[in-house]
C-alpha atoms as a PDB file:
ATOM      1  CA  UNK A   1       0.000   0.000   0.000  1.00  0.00           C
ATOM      2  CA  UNK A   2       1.142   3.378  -1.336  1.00  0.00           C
ATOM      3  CA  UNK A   3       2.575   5.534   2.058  1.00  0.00           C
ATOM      4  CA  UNK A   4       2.066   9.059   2.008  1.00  0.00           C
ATOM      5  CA  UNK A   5       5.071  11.130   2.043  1.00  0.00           C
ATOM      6  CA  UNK A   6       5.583  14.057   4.159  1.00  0.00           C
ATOM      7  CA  UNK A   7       5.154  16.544   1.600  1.00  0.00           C
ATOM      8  CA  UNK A   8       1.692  14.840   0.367  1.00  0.00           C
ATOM      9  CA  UNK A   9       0.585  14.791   4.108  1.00  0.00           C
ATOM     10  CA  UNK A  10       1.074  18.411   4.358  1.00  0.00           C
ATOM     11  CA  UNK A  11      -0.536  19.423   1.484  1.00  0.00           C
ATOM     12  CA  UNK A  12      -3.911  17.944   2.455  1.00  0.00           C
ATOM     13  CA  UNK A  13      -3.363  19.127   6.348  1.00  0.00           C
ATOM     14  CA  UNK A  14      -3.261  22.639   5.327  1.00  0.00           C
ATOM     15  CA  UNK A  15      -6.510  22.612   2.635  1.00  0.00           C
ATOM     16  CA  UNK A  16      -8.913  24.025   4.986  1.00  0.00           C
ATOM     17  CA  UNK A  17     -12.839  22.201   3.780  1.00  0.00           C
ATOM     18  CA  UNK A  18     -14.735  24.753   2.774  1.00  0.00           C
ATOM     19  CA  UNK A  19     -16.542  23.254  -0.554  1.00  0.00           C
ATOM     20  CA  UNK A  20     -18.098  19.816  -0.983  1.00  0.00           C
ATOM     21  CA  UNK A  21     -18.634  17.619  -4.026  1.00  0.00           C
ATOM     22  CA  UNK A  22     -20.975  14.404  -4.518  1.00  0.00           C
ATOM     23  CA  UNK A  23     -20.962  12.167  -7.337  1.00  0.00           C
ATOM     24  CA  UNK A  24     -24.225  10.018  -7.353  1.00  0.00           C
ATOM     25  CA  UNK A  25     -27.465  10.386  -5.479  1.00  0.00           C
ATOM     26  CA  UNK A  26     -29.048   7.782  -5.556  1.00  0.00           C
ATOM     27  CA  UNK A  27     -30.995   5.465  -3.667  1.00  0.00           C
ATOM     28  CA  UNK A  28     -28.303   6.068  -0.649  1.00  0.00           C
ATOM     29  CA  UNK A  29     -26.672   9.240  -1.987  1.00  0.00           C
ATOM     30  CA  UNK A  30     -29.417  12.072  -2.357  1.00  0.00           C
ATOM     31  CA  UNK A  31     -30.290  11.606   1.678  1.00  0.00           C
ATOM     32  CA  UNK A  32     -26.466  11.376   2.120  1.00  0.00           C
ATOM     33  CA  UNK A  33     -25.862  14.132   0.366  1.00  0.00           C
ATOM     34  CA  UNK A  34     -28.970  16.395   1.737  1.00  0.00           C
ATOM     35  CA  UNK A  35     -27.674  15.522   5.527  1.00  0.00           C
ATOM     36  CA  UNK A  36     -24.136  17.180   4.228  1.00  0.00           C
ATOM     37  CA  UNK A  37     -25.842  20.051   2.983  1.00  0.00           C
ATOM     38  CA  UNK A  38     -28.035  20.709   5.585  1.00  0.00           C
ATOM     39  CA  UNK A  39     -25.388  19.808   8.553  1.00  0.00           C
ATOM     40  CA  UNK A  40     -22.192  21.017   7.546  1.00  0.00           C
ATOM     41  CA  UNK A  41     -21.979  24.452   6.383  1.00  0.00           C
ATOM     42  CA  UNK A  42     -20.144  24.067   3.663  1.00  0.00           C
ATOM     43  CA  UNK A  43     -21.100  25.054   0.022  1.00  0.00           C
ATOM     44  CA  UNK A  44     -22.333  21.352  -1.798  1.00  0.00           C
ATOM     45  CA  UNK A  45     -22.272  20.648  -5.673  1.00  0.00           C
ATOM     46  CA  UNK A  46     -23.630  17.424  -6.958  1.00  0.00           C
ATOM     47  CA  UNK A  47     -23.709  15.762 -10.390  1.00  0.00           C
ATOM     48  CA  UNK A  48     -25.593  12.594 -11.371  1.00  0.00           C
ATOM     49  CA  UNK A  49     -27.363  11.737 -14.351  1.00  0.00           C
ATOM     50  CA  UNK A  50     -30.654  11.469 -12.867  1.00  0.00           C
ATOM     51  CA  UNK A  51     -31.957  15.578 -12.647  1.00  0.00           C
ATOM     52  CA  UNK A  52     -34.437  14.339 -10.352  1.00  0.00           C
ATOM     53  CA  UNK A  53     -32.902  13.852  -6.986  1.00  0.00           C
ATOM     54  CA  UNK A  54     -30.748  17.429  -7.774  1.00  0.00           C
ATOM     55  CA  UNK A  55     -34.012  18.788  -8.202  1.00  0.00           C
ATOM     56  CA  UNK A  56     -35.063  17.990  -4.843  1.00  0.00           C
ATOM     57  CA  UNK A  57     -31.353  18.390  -3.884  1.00  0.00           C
ATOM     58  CA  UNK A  58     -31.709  22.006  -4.910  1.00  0.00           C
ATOM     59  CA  UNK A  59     -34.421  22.866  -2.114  1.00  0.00           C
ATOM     60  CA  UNK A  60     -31.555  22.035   0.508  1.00  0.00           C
ATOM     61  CA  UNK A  61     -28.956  24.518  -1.075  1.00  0.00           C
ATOM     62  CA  UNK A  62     -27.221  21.985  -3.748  1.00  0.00           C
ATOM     63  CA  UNK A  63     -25.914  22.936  -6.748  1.00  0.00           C
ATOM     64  CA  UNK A  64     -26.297  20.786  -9.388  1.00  0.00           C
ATOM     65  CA  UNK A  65     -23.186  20.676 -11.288  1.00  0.00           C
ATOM     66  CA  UNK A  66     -22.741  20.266 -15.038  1.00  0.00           C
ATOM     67  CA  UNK A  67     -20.421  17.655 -14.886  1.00  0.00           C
ATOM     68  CA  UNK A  68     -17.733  15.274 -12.970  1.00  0.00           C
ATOM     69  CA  UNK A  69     -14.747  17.925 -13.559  1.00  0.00           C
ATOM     70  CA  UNK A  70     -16.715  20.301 -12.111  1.00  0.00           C
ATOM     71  CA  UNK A  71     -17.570  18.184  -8.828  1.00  0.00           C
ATOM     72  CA  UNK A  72     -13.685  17.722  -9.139  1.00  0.00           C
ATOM     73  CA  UNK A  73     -13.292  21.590  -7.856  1.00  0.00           C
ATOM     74  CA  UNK A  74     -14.244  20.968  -4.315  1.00  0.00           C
ATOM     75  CA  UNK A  75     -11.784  20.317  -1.366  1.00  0.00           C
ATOM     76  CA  UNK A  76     -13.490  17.261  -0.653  1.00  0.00           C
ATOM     77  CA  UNK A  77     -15.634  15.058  -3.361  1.00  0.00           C
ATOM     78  CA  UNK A  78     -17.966  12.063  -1.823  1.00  0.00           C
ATOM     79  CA  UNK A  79     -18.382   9.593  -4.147  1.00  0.00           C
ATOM     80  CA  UNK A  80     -21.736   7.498  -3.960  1.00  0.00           C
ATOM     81  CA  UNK A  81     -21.742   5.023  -6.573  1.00  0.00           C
ATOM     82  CA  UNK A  82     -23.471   1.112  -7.693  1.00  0.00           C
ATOM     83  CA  UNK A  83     -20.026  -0.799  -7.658  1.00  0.00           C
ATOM     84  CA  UNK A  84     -16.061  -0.374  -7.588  1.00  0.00           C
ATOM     85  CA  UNK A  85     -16.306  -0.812 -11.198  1.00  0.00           C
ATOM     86  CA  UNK A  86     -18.094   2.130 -11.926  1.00  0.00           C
ATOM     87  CA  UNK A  87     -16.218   4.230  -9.332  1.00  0.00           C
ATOM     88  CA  UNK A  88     -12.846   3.319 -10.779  1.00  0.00           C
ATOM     89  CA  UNK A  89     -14.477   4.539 -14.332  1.00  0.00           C
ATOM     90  CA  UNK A  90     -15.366   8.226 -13.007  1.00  0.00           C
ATOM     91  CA  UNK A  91     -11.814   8.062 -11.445  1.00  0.00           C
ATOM     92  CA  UNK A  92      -9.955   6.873 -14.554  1.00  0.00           C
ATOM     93  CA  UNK A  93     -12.248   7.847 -17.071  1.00  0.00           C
ATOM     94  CA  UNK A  94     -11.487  10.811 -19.356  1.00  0.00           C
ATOM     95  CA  UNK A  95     -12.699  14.339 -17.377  1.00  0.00           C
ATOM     96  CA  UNK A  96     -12.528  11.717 -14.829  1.00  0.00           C
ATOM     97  CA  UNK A  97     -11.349  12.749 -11.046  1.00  0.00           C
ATOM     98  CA  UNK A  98      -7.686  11.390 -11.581  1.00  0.00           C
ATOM     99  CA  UNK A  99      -7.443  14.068 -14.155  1.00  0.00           C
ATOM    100  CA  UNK A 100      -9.185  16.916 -12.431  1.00  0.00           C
ATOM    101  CA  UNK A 101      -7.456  15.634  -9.210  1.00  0.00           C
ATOM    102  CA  UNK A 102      -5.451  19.161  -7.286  1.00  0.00           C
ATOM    103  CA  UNK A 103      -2.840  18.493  -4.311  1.00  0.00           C
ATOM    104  CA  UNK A 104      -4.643  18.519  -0.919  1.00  0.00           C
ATOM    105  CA  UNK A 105      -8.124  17.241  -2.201  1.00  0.00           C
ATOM    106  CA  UNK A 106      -9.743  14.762  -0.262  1.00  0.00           C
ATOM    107  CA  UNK A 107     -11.818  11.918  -1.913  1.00  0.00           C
ATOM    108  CA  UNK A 108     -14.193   9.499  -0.336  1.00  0.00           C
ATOM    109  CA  UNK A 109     -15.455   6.669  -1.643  1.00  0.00           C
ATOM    110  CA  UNK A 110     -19.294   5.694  -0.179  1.00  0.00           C
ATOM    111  CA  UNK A 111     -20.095   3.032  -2.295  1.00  0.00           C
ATOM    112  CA  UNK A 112     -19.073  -0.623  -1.610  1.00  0.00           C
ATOM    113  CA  UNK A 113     -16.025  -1.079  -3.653  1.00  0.00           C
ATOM    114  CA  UNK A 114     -13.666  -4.079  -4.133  1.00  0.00           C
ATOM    115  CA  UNK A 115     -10.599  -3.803  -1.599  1.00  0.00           C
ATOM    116  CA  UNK A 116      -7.940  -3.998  -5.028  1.00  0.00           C
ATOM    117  CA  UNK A 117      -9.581  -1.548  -6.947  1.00  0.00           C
ATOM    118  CA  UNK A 118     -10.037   0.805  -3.719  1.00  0.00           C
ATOM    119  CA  UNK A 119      -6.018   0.486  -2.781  1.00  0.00           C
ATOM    120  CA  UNK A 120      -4.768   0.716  -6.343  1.00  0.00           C
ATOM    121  CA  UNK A 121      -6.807   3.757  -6.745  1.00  0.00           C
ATOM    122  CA  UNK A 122      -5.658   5.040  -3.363  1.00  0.00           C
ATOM    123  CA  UNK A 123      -2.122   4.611  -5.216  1.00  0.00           C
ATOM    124  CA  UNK A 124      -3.174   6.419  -8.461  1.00  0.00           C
ATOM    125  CA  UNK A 125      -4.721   9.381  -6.447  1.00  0.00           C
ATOM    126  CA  UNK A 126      -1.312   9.703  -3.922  1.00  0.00           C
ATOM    127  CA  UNK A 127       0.775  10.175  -6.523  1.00  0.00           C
ATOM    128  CA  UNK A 128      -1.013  13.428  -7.448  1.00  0.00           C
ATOM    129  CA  UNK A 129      -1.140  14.570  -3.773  1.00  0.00           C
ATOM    130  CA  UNK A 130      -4.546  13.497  -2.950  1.00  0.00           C
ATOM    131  CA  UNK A 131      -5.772  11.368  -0.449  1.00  0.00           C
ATOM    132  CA  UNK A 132      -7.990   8.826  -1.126  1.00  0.00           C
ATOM    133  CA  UNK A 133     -10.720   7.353   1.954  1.00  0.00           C
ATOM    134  CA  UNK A 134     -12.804   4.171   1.731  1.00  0.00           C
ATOM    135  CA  UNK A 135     -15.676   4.815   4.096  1.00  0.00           C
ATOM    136  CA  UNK A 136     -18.604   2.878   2.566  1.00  0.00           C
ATOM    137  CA  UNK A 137     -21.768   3.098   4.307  1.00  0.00           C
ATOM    138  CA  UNK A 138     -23.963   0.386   6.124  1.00  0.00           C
ATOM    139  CA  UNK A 139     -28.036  -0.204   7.268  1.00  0.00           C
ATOM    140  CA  UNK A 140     -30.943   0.729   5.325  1.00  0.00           C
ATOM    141  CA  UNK A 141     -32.081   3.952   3.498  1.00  0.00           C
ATOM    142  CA  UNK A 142     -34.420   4.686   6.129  1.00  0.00           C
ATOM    143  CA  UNK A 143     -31.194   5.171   8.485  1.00  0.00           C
ATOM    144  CA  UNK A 144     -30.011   7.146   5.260  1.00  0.00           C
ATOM    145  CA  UNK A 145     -33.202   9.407   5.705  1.00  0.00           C
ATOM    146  CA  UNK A 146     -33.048   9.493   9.627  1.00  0.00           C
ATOM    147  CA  UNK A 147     -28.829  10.066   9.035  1.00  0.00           C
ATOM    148  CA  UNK A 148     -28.203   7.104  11.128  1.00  0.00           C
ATOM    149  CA  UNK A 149     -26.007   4.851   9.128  1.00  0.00           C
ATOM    150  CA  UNK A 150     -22.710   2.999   9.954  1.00  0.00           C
ATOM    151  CA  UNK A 151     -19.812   4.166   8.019  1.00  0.00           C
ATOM    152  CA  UNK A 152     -16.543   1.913   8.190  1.00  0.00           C
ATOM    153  CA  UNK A 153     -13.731   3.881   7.404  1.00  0.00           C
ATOM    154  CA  UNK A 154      -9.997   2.949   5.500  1.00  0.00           C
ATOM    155  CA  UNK A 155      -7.866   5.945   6.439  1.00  0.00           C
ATOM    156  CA  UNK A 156      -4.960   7.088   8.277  1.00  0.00           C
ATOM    157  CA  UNK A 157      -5.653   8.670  11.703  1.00  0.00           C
ATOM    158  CA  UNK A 158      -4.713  12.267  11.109  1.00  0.00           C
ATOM    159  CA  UNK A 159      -7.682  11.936   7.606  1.00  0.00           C
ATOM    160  CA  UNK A 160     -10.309  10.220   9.472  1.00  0.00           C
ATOM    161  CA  UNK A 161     -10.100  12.656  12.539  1.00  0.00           C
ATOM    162  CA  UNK A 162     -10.212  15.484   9.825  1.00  0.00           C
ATOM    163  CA  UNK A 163     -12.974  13.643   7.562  1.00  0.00           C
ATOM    164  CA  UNK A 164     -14.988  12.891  10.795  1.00  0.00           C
ATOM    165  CA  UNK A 165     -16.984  15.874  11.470  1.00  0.00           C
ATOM    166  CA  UNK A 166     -18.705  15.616   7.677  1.00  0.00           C
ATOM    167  CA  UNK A 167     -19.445  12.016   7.924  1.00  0.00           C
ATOM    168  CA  UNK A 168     -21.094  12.616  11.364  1.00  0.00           C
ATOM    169  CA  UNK A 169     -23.720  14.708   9.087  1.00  0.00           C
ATOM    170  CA  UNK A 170     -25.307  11.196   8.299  1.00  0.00           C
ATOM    171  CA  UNK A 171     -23.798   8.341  10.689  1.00  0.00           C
ATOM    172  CA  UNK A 172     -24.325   7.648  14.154  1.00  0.00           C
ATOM    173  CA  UNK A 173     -21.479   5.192  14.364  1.00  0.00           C
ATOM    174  CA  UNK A 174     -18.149   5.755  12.369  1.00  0.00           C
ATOM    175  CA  UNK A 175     -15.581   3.609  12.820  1.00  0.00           C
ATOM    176  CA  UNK A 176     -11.795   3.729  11.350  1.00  0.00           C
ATOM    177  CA  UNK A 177     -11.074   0.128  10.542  1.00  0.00           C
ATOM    178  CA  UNK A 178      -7.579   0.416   9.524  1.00  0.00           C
ATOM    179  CA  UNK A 179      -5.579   1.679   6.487  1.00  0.00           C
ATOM    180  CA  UNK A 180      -6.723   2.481   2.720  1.00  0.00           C
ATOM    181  CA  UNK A 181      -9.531  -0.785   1.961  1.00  0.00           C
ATOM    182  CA  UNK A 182     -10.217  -1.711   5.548  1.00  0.00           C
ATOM    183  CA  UNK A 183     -13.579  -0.282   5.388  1.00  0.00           C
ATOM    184  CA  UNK A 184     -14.497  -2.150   2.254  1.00  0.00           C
ATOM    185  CA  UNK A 185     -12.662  -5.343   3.996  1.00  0.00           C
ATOM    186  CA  UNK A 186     -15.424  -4.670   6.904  1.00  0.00           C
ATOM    187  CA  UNK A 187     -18.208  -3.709   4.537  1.00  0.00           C
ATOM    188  CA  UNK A 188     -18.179  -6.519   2.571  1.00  0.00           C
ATOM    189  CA  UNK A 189     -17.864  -9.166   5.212  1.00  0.00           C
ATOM    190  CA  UNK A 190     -20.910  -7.269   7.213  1.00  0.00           C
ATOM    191  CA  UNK A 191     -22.800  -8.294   4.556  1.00  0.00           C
ATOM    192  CA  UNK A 192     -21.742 -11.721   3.795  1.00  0.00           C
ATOM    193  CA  UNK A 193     -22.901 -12.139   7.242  1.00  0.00           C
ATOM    194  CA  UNK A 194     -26.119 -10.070   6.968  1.00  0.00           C
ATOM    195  CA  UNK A 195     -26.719 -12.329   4.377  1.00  0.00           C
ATOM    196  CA  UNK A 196     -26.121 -15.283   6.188  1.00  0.00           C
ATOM    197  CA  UNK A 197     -28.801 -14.354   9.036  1.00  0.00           C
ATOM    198  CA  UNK A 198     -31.176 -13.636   7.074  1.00  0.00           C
ATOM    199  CA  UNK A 199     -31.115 -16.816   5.297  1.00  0.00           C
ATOM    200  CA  UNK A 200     -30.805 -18.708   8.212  1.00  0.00           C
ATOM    201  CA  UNK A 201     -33.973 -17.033   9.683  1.00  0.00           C
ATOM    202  CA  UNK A 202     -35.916 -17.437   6.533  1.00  0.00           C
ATOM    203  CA  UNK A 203     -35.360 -21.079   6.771  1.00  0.00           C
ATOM    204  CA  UNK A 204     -36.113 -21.653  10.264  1.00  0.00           C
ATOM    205  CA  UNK A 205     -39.404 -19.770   9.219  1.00  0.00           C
ATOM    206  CA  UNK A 206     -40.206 -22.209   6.718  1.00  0.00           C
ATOM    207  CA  UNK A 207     -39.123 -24.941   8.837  1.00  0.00           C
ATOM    208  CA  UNK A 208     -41.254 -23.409  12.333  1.00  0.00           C
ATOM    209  CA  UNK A 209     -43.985 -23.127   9.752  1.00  0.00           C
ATOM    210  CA  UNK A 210     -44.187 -27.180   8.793  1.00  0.00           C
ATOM    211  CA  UNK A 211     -44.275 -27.466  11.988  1.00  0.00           C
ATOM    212  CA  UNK A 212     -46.960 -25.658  13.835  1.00  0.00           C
ATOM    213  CA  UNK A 213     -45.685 -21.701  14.251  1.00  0.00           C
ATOM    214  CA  UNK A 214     -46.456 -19.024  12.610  1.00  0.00           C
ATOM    215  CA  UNK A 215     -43.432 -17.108  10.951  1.00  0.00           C
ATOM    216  CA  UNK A 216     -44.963 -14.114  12.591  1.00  0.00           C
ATOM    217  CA  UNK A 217     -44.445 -16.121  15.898  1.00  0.00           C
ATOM    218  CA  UNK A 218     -41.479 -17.538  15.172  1.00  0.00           C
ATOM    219  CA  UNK A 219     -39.151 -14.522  14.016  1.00  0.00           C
ATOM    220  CA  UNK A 220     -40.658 -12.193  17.226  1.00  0.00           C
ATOM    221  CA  UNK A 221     -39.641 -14.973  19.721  1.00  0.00           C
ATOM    222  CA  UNK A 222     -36.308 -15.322  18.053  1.00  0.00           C
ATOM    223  CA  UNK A 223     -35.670 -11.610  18.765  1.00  0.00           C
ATOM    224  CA  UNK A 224     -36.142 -11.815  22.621  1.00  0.00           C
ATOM    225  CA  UNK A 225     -33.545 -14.664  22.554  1.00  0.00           C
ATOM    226  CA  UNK A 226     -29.884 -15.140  21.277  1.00  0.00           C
ATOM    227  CA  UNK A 227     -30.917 -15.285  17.675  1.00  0.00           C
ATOM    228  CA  UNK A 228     -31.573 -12.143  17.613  1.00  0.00           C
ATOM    229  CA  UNK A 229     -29.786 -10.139  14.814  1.00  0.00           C
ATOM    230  CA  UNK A 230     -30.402  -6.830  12.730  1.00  0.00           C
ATOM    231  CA  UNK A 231     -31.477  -8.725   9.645  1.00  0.00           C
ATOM    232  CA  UNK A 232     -34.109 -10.635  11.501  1.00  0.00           C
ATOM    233  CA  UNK A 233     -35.834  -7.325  12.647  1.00  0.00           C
ATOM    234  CA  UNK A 234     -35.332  -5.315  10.041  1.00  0.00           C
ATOM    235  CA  UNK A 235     -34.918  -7.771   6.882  1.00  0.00           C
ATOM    236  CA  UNK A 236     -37.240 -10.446   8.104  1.00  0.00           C
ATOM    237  CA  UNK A 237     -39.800  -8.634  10.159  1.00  0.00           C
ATOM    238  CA  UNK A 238     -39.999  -5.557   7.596  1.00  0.00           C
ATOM    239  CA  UNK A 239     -39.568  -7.744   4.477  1.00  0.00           C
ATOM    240  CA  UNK A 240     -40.046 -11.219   4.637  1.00  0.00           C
ATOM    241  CA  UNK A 241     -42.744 -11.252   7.121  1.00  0.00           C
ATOM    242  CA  UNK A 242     -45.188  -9.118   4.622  1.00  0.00           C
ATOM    243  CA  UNK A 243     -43.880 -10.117   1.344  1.00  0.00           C
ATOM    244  CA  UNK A 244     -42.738  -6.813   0.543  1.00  0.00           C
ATOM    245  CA  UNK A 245     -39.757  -6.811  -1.869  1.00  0.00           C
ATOM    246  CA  UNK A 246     -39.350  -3.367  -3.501  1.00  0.00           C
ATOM    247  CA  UNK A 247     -37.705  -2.074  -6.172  1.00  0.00           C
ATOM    248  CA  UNK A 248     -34.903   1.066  -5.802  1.00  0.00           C
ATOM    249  CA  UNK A 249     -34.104  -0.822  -3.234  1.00  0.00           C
ATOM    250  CA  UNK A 250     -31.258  -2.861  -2.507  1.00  0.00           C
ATOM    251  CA  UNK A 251     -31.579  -5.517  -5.196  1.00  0.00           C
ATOM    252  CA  UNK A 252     -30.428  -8.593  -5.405  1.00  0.00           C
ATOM    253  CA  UNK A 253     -28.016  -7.970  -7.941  1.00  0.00           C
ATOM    254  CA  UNK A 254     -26.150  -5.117  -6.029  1.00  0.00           C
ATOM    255  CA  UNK A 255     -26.452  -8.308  -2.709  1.00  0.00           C
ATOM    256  CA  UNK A 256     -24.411 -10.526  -5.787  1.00  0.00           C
ATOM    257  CA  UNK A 257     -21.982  -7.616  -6.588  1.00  0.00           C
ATOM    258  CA  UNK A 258     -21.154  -7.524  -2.739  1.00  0.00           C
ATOM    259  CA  UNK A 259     -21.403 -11.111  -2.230  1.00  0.00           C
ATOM    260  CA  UNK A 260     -18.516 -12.081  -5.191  1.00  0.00           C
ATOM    261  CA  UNK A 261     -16.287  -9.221  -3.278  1.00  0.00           C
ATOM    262  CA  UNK A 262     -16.340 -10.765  -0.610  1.00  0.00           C
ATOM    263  CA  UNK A 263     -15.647 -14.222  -2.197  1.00  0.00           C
ATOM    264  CA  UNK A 264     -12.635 -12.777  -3.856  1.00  0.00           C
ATOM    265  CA  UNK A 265     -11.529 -11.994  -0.561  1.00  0.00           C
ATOM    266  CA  UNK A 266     -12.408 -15.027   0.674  1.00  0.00           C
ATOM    267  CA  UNK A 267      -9.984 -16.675  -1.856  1.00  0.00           C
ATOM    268  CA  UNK A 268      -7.696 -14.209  -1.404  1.00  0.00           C
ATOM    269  CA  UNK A 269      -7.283 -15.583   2.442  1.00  0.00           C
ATOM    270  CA  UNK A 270      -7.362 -19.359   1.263  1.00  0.00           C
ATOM    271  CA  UNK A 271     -10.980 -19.903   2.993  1.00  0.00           C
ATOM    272  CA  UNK A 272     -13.524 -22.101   1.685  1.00  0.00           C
ATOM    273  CA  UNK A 273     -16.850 -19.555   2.479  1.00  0.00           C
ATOM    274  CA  UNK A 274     -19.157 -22.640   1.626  1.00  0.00           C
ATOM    275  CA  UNK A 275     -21.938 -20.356   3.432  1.00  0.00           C
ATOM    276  CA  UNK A 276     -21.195 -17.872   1.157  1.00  0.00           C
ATOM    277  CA  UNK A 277     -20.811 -20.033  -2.129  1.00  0.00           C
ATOM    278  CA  UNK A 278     -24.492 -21.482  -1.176  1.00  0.00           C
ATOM    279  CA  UNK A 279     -25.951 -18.086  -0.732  1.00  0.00           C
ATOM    280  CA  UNK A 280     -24.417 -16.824  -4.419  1.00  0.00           C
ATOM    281  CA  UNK A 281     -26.106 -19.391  -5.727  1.00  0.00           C
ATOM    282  CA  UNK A 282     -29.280 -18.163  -4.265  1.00  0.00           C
ATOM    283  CA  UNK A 283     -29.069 -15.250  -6.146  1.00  0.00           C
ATOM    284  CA  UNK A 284     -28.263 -16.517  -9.025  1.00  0.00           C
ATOM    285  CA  UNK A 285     -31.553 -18.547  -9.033  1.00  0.00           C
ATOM    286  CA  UNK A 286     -33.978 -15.384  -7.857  1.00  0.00           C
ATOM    287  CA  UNK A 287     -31.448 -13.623 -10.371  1.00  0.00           C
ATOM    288  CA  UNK A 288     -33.195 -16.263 -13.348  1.00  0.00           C
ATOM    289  CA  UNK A 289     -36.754 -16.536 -12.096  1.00  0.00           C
ATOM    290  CA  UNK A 290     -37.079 -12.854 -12.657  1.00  0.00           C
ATOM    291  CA  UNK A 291     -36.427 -11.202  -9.072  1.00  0.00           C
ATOM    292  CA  UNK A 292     -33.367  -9.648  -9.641  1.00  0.00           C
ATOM    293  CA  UNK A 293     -34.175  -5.785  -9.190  1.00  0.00           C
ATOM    294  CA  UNK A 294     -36.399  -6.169  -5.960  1.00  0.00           C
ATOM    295  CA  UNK A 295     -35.033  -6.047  -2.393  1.00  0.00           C
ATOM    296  CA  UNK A 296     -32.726  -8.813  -2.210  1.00  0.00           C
ATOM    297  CA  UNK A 297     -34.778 -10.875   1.270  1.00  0.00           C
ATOM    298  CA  UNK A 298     -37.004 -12.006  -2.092  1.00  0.00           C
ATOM    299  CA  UNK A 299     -34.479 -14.837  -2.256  1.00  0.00           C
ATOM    300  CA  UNK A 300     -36.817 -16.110   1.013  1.00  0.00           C
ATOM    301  CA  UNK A 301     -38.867 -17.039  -1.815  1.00  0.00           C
ATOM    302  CA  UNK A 302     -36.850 -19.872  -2.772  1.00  0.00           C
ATOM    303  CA  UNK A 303     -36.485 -21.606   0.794  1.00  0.00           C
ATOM    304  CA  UNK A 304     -38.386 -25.026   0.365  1.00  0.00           C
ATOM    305  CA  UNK A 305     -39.616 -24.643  -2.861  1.00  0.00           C
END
């Protein structure tokens, strides 16, 4: 991992934050990005190709920018995006933020990115001066709205102390998890395990179910004892429970794109992940029978059929 040097640490220590960029506001983004606006008082500028959410944006004080280079301007740009793949495209891309980049910019990195591409763009960015942060974001877009989520940060100490008071705008709980792809280390394997509770509960559901209780029952009695989990209340209680498997929300394709992450890690660290393996192939099945886009606890759809 790329080391910054003394004279790249003091250029971003001495960039005071006084201007703000966000690149994508989406599902996750436009609430992020509001909470930033409304919290931080600093001037915000926002570009996504969706006018929509910057029209709403726009009621909070954003300014919607024309495009990426512009967003590239600001002392710090948050970067709120589907995959690592797409992020590393706005990076590298022509008019990109590797091109735009200026010594002493900060750039942070939201979305839930693979751990190579996040350090070898970390590298890219360093050698123009700027510091690159991993501090993807965790829980639902309802703690988005309520600006309540978990952010797991990759950073050095001095950055995360000075990136801190913004991310505090829309996270109850920040957390530095170590240096440059530790947060996406953490991110990804919170949701391999998410994963793997929810499953878990969704079968004992259909299992309880055979067998005399209720799924209503069952999942409220599992939450006064040690099965308890935040999937089962707020996955299986809010989703499974009434069938309700949305769209624009988190789909079971973006639960794939996370899930093969953290299988690549997984390999990377010589372990089997057989819990893992069996949940991909989950997807992959609610992926072909045409449930792909809706909130990924559809896959309880699949349990004993």
């Amino acid at each position: 991992m790329h080391e910054l040097s003394a004279m790249e640490t003091n250029a971003v220590s001495v960039r005071a934050i006084a201007t703000i960029g966000f690149i994508g506001v989406g599902v996750m983004g436009e609430p992020i990005c509001r909470h930033l606006a409304q919290k931080s008082s600093k001037s915000v500028n926002a570009f996504d190709l969706d006018t929509q959410p910057l029209a709403r944006l726009a009621e909070f004080g954003v300014t919607a920018a024309r495009s990426i280079a512009d967003v590239a301007q600001a002392d710090v740009v948050f970067v709120s995006l589907p995959s690592g793949e797409v992020v590393n495209e706005i990076a590298r891309g022509a008019g990109g933020l590797l091109e735009a980049a200026r010594p002493g910019q900060l750039i942070v990195d939201l979305s839930t990115s693979s751990v190579d591409t996040t350090r070898e763009l970390a590298a890219a960015f360093a050698e123009r001066a700027v510091t690159f942060v991993d501090a993807p974001v965790a829980r639902t877009r309802a703690a988005a709205e309520a600006g309540q989520l978990s952010v797991m940060v990759g950073a050095d100490a001095a950055t995360f102390a000075r990136l801190s008071p913004l991310l505090a705008t829309f996270a109850s709980d920040i957390t530095l998890c170590g240096d440059v792809g530790c947060g996406q280390v953490m991110k990804i394997l919170n949701n391999m395990v998410l994963f793997q509770n929810v499953v878990a509960a969704c079968e004992a559901a259909v299992i309880g179910q055979r067998l005399g209780v209720e799924p209503a029952v069952l999942f409220s009695t599992l939450a006064k004892g040690s099965a308890d989990s935040f999937g089962l209340r707020n996955h299986g209680m809010k989703a499974v429970l009434p069938q309700e498997f949305p769209l624009r929300s988190f789909s079971v394709r973006y639960a794939k794109k996370d899930l093969a992450y953290g299988l690549l890690m997984a390999a990377q660290a010589s372990v089997p992940a057989d819990t893992a393996q069996r949940i991909d192939a989950m997807f992959d099945a609610a992926i072909s029978q045409g449930f792909g886009e809706q909130y990924w606890p559809v896959v309880s759809r699949l349990i004993g059929n």
